[in-house]
N, C-alpha and C. Protein backbone atom coordinates (compact mmCIF):
# COMPACT_ATOMS: atom_id res chain seq x y z
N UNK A 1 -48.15 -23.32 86.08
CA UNK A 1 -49.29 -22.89 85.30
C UNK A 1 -49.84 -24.10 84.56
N UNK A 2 -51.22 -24.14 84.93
CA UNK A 2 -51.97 -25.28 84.04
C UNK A 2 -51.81 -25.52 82.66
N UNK A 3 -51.97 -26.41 81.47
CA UNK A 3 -51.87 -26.14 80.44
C UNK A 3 -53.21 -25.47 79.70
N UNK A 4 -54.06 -25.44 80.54
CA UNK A 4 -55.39 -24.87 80.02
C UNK A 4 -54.68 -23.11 79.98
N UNK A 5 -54.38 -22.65 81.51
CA UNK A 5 -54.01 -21.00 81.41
C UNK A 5 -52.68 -20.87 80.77
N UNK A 6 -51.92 -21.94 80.15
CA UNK A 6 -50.64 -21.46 78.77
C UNK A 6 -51.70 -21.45 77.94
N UNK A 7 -52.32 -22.40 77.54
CA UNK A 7 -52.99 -21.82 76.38
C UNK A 7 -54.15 -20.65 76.16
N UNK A 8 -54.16 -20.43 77.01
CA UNK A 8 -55.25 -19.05 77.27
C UNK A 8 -54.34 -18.09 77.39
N UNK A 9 -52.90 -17.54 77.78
CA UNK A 9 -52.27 -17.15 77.72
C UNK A 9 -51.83 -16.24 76.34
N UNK A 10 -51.60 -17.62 76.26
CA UNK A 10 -51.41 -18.02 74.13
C UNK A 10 -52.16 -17.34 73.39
N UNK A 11 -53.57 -17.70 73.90
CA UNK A 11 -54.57 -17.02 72.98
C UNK A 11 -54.39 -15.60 72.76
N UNK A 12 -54.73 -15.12 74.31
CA UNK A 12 -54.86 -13.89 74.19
C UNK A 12 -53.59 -12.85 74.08
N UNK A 13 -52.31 -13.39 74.17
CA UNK A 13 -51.50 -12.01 73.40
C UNK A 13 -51.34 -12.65 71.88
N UNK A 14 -51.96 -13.70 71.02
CA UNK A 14 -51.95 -13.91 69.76
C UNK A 14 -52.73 -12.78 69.39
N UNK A 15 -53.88 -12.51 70.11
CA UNK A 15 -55.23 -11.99 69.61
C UNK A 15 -55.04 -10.25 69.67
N UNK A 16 -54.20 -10.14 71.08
CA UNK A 16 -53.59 -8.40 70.68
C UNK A 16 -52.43 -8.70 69.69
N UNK A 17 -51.86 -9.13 69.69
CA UNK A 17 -51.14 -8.92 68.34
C UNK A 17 -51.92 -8.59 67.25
N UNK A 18 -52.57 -9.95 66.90
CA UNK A 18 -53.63 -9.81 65.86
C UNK A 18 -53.58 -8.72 65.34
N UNK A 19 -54.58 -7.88 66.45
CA UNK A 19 -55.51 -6.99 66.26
C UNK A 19 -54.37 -5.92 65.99
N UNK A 20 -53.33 -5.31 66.46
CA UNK A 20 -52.31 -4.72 67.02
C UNK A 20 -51.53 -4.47 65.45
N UNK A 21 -51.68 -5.90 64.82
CA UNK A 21 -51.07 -5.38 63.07
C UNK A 21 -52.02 -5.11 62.56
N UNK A 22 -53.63 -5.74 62.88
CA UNK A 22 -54.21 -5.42 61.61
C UNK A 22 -54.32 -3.51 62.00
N UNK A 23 -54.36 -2.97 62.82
CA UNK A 23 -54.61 -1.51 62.97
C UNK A 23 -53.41 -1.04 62.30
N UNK A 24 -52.26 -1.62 62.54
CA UNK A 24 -50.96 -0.84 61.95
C UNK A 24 -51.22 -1.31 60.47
N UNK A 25 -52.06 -2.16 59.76
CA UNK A 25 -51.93 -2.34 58.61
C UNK A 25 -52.94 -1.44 57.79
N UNK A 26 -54.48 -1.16 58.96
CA UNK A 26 -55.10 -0.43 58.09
C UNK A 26 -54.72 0.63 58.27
N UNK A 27 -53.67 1.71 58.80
CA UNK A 27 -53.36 3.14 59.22
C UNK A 27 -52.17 3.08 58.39
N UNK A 28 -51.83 2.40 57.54
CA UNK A 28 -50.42 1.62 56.57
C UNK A 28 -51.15 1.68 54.98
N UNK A 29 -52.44 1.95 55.03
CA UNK A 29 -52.91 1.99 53.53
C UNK A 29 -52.89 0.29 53.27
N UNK A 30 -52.07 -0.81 53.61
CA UNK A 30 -52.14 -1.93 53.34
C UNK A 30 -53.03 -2.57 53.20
N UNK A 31 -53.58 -3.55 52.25
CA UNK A 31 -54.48 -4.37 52.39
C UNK A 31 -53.85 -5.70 52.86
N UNK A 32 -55.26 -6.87 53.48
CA UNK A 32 -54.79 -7.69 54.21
C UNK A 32 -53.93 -8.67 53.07
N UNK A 33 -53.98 -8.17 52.15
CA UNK A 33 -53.23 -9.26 51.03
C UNK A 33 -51.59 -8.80 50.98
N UNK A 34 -51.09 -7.70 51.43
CA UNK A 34 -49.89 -7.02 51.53
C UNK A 34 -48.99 -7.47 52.84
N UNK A 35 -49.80 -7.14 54.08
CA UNK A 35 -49.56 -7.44 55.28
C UNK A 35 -50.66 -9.03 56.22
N UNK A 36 -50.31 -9.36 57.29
CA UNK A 36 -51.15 -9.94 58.15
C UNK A 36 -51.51 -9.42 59.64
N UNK A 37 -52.91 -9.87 59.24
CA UNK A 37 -53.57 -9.48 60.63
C UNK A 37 -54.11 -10.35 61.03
N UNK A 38 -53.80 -11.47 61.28
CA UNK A 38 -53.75 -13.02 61.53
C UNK A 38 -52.67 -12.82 63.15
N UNK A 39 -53.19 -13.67 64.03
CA UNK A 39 -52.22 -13.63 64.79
C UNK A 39 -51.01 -14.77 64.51
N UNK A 40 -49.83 -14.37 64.74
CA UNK A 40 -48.90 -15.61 64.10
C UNK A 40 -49.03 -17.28 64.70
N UNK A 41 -50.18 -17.44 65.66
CA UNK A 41 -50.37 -18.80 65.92
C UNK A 41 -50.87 -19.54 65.03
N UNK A 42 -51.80 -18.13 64.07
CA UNK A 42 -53.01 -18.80 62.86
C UNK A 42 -52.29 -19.25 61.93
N UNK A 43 -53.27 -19.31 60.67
CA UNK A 43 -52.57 -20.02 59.98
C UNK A 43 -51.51 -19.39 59.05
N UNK A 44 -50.43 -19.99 58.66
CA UNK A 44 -50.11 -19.06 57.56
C UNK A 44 -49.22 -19.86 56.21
N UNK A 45 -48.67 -19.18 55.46
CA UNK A 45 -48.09 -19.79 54.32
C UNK A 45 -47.12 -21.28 54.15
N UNK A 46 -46.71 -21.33 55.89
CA UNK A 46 -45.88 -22.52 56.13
C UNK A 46 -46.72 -23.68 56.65
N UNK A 47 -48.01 -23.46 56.58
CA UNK A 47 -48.66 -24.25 57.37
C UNK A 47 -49.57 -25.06 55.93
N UNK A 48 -49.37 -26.17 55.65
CA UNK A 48 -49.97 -26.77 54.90
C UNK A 48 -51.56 -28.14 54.87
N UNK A 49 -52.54 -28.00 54.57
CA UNK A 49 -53.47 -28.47 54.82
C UNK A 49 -53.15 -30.12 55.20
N UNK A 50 -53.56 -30.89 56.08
CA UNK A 50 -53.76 -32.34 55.74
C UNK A 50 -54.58 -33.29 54.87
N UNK A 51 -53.96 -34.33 54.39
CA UNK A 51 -55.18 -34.59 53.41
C UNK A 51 -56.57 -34.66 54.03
N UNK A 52 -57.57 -34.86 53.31
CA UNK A 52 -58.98 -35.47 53.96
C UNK A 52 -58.77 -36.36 54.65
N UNK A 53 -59.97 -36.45 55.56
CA UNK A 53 -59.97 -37.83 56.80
C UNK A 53 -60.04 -39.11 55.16
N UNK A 54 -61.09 -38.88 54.23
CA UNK A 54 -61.48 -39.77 53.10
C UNK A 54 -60.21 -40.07 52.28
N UNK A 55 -58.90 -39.33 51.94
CA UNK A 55 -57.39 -39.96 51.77
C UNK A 55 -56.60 -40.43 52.94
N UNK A 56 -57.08 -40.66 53.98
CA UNK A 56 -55.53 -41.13 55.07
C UNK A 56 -55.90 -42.38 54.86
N UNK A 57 -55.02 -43.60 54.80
CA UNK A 57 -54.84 -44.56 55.53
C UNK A 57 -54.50 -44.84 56.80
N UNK A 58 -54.66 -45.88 57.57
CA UNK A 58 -54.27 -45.59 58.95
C UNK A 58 -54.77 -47.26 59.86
N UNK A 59 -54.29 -46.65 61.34
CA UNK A 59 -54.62 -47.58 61.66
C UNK A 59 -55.98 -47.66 62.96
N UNK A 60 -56.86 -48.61 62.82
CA UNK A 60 -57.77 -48.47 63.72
C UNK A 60 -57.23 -48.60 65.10
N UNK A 61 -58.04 -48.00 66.40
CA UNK A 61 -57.55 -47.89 67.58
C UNK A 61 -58.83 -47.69 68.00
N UNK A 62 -59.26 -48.07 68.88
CA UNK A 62 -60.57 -47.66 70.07
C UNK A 62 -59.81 -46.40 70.98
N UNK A 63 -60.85 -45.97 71.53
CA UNK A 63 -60.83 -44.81 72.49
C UNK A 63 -61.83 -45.15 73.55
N UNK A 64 -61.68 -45.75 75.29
CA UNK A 64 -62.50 -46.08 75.84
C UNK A 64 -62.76 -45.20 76.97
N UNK A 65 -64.34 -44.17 76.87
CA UNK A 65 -64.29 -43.53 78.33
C UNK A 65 -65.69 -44.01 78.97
N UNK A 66 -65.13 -44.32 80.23
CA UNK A 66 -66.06 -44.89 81.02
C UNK A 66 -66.46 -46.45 80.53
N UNK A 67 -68.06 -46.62 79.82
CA UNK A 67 -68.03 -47.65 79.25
C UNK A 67 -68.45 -47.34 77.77
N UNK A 68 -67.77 -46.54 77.32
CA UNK A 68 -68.66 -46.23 76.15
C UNK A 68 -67.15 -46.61 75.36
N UNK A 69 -67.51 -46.65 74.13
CA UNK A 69 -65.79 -46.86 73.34
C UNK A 69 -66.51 -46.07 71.65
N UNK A 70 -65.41 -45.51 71.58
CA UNK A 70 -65.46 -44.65 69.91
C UNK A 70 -64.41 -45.38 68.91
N UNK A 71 -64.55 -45.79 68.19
CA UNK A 71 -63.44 -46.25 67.05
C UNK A 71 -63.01 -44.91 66.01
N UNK A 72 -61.49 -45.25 65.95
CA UNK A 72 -61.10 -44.23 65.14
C UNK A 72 -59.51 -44.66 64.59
N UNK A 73 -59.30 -43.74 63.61
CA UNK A 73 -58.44 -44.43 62.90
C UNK A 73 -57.20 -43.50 63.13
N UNK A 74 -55.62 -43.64 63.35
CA UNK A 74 -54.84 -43.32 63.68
C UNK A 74 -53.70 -43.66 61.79
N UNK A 75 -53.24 -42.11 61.49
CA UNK A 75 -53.26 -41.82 60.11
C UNK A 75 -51.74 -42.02 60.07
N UNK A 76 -51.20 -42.99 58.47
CA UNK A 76 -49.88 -43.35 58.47
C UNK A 76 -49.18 -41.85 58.45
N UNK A 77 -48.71 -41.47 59.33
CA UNK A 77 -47.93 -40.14 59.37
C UNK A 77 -46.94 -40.03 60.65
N UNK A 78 -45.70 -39.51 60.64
CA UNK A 78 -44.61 -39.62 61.51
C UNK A 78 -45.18 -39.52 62.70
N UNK A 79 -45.91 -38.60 63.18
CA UNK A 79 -46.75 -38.18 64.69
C UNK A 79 -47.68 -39.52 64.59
N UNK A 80 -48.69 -40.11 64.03
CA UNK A 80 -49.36 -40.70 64.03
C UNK A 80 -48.73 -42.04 64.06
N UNK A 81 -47.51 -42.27 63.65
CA UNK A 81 -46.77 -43.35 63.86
C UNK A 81 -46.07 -43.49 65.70
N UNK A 82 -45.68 -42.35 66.20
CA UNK A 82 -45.40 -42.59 67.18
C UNK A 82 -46.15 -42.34 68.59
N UNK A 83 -47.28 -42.12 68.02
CA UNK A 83 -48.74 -42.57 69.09
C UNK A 83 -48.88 -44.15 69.32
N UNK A 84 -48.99 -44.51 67.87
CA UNK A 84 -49.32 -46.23 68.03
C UNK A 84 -48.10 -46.52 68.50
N UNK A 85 -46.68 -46.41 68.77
CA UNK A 85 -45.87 -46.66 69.41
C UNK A 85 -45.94 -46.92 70.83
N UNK A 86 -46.52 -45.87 71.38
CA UNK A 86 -47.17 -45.60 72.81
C UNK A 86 -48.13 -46.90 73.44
N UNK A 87 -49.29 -47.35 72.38
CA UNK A 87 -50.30 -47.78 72.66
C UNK A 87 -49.74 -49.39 73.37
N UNK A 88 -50.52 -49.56 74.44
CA UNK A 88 -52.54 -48.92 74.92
C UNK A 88 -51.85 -47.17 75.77
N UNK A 89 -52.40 -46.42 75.96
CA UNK A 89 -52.15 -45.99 76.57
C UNK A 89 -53.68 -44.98 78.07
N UNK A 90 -53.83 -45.28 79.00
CA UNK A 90 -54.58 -44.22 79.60
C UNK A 90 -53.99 -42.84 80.29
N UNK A 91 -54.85 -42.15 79.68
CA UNK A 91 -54.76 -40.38 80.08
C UNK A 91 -55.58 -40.02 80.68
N UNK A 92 -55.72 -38.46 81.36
CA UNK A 92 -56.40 -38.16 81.94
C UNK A 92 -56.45 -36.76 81.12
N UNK A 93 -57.84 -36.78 80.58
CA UNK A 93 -58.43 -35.37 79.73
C UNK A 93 -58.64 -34.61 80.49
N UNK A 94 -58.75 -32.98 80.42
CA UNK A 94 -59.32 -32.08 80.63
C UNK A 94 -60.04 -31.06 79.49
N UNK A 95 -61.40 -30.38 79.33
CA UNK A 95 -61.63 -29.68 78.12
C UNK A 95 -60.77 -28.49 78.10
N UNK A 96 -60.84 -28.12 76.89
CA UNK A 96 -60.11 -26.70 76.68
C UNK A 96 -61.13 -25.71 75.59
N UNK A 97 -61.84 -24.65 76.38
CA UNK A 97 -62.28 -23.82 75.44
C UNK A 97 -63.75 -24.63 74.80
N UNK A 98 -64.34 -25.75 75.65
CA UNK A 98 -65.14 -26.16 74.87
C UNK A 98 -65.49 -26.53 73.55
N UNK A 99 -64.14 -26.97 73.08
CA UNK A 99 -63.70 -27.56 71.69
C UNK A 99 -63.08 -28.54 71.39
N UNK A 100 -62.74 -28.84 72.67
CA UNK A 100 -60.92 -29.80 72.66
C UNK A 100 -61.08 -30.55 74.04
N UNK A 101 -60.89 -31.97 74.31
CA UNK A 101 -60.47 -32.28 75.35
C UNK A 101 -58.88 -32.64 75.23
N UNK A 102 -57.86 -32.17 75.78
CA UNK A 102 -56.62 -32.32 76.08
C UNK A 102 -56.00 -33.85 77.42
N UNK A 103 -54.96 -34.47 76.69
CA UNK A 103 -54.52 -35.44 77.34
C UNK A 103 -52.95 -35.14 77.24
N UNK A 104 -52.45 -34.79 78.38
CA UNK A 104 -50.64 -34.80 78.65
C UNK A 104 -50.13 -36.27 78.04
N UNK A 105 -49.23 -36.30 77.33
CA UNK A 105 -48.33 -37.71 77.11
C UNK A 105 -47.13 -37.53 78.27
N UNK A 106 -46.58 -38.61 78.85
CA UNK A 106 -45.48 -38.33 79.46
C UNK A 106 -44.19 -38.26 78.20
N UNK A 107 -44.36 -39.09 77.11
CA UNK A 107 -43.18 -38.66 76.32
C UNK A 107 -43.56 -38.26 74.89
N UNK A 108 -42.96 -37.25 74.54
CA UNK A 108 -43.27 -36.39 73.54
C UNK A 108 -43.66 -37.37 72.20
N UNK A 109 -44.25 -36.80 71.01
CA UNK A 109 -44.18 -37.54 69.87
C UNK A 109 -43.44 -36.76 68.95
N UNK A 110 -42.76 -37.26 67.94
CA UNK A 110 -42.09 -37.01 66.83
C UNK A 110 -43.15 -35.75 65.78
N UNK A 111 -42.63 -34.43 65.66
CA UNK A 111 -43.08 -33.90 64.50
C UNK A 111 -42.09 -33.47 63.10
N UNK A 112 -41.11 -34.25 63.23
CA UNK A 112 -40.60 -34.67 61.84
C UNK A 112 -41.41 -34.96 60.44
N UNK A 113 -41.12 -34.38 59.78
CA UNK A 113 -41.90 -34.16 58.14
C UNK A 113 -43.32 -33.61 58.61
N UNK A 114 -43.73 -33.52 60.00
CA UNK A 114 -44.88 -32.48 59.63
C UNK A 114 -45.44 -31.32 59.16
N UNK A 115 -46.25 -30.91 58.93
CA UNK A 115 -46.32 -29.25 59.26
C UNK A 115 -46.36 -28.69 60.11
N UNK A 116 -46.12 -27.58 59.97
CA UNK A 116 -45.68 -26.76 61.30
C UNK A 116 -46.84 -26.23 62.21
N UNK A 117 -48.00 -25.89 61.51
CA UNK A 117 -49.16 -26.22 62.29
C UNK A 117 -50.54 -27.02 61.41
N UNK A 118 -52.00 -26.88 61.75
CA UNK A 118 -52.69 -27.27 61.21
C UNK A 118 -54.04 -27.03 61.59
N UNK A 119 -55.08 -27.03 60.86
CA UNK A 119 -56.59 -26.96 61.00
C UNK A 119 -57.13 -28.11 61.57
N UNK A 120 -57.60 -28.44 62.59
CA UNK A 120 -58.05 -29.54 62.94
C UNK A 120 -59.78 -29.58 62.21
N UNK A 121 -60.51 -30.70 61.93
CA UNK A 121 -61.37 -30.68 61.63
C UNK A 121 -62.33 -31.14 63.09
N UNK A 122 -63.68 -31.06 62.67
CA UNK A 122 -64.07 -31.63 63.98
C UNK A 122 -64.46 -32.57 64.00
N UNK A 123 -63.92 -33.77 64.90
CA UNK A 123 -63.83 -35.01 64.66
C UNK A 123 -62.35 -35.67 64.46
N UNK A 124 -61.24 -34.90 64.37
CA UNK A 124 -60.36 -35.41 64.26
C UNK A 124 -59.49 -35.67 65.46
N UNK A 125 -58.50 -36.40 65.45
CA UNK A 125 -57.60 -37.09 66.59
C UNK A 125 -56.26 -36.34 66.53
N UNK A 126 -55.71 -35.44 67.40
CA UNK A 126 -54.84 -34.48 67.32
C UNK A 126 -53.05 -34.83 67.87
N UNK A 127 -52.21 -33.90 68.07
CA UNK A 127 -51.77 -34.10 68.72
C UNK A 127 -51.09 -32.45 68.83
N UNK A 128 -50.61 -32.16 70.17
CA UNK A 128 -50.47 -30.60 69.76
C UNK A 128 -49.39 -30.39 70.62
N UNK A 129 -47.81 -30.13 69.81
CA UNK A 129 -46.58 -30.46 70.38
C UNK A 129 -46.20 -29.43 71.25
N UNK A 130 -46.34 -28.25 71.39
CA UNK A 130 -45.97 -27.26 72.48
C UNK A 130 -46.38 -28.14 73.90
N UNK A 131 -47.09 -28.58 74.08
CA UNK A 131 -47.56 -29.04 75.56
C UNK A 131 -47.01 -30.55 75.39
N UNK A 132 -47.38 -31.34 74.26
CA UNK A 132 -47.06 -33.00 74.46
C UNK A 132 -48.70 -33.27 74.86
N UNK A 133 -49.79 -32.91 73.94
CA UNK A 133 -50.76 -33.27 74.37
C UNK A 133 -51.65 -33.67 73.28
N UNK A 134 -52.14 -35.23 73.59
CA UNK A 134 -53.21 -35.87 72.82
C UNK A 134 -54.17 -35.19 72.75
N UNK A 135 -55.02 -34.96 71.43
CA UNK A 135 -55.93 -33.77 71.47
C UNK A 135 -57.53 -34.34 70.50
N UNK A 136 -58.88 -34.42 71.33
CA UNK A 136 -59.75 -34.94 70.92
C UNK A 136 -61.10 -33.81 70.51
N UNK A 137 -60.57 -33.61 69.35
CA UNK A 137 -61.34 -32.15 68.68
C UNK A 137 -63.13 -32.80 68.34
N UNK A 138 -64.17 -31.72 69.39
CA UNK A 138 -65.09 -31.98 69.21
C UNK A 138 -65.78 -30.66 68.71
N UNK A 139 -65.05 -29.66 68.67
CA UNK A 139 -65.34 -28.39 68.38
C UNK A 139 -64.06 -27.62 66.92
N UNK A 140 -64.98 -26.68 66.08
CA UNK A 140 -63.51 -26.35 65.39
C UNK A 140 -62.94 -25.02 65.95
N UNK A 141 -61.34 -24.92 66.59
CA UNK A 141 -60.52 -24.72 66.81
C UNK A 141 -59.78 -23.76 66.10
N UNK A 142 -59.57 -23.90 64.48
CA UNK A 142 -58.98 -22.68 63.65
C UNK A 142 -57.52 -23.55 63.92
N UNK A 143 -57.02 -22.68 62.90
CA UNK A 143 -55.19 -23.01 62.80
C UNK A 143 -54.22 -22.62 64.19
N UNK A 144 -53.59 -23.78 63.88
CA UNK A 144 -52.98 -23.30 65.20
C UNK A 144 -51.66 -24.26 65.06
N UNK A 145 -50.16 -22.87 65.11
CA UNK A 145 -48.84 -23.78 64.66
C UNK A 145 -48.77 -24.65 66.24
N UNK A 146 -47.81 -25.81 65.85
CA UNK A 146 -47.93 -27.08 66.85
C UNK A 146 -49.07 -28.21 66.83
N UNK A 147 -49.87 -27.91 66.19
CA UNK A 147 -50.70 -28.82 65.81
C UNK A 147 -50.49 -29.88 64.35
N UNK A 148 -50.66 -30.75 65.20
CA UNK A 148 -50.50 -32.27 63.86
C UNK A 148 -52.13 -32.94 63.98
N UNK A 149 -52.25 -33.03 62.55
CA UNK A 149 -53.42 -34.17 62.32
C UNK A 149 -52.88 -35.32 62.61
N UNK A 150 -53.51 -36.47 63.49
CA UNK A 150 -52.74 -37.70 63.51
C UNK A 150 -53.91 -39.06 63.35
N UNK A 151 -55.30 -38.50 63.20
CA UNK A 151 -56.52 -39.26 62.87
C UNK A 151 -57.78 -39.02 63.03
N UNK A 152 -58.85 -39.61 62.65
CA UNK A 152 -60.44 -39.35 62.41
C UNK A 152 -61.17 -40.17 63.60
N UNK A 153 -61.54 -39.72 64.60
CA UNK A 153 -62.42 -40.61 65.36
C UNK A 153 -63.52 -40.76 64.58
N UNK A 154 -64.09 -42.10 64.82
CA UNK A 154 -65.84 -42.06 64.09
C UNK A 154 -66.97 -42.60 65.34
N UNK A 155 -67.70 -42.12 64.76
CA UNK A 155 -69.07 -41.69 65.83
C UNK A 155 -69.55 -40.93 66.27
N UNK A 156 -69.97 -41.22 67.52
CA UNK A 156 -70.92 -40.10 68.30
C UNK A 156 -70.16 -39.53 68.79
N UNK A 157 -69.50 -38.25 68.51
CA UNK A 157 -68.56 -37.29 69.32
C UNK A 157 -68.95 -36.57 70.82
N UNK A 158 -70.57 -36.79 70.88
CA UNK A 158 -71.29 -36.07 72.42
C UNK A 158 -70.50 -37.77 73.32
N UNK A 159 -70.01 -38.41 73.23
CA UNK A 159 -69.05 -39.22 74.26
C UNK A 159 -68.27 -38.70 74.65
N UNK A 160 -67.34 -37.79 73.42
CA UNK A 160 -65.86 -36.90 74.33
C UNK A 160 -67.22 -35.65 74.44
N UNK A 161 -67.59 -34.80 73.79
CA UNK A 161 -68.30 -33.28 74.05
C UNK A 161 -69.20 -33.36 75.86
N UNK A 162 -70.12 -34.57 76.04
CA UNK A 162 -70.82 -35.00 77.21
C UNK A 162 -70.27 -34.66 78.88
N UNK A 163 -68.53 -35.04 78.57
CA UNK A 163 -67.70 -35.21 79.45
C UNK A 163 -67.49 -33.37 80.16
N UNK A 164 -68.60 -33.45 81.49
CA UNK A 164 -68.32 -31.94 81.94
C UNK A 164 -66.90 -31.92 82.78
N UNK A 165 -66.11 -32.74 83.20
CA UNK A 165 -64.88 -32.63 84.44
C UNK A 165 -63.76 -33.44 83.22
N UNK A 166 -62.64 -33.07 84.26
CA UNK A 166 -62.02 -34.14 83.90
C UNK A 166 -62.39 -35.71 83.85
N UNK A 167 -61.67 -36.33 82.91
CA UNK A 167 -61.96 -38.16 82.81
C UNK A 167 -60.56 -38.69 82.14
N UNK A 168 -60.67 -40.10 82.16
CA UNK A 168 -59.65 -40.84 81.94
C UNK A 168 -60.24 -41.79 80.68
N UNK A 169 -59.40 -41.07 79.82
CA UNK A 169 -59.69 -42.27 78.48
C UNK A 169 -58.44 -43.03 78.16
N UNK A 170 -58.64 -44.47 77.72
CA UNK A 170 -57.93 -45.54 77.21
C UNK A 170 -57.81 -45.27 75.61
N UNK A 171 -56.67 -45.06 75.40
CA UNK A 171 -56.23 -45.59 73.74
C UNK A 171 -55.58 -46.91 73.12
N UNK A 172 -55.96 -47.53 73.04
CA UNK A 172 -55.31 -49.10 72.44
C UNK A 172 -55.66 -49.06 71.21
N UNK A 173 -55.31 -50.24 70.59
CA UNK A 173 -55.23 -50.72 69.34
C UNK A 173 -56.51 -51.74 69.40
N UNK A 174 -57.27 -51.13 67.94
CA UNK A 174 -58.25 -52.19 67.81
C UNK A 174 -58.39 -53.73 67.45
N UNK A 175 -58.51 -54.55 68.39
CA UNK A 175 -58.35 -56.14 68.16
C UNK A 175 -59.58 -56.80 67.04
């Protein structure tokens, strides 16, 4: 199974669940402040915000597809530390959901001291540990556990959004 149909998978028995408590919660007298009707991928109490892209420090890295290149900054954080470990590295993206282009790593990254999931913003540089996949958020996505913030691309985001097929982007370190 592709990682596009696990995560479509994913989605959709998150989403009968979802729905599946919030009915048992409103036939429960409960309000959503008592119970959740959140599916448990979303977000929840263990899942803690990342700082702003405007607090990370980090380190710059280019992103090269085709001939176009995006600069972006790769954020001092355990996951974000063992990306630049990796670097240069080329992948081969595919979109997901028209929000996300997804890149397989062959070896996993570290989510030690992270959170357990996270809000990606749009524009940010991901990484999303159930699959082992570099994740280039051009769309917002919502909470989702397995997800690490790991940096801020800057620029014109229609470079990754543009891309209708799969493509092969370069990650290195900016010289």
């Amino acid at each position: 199974m592709t990682a596009i149909a696990r995560r479509a998978v994913a989605a959709s028995l998150a989403a009968v669940l979802g729905l599946g408590l919030a009915a048992c919660d409103q036939s429960s007298g409960s309000g959503p402040e008592e119970g959740t009707s959140a599916p448990s991928s979303a977000a929840s109490s263990s899942i803690s915000p990342s700082p702003s892209a405007d607090e990370q420090e980090g380190t710059p890295i280019r992103i090269r597809i085709g001939d176009r290149t995006l600069d972006a900054t790769v954020w001092d954080n355990p996951t974000g530390r063992a990306l630049l470990e990796q670097l240069p590295l080329t992948l081969s993206f595919e979109d997901l959901n028209g929000e996300e282009k997804v890149g397989h790593l062959d070896r996993e990254l570290t989510m030690d001291g992270m959170p357990d999931g996270d809000d990606p913003q749009v524009g940010d540089l991901g990484y999303y540990a159930p699959w082992g996949n570099v994740v280039l958020y051009y769309g917002d996505v919502g909470s989702w556990d397995g997800i690490a913030r790991i940096g801020r691309i800057h620029g014109d985001l229609s470079v990754i959004s543009d891309q209708t097929g799969d493509f092969t982007a370069t990650l290195e370190a900016a010289e």
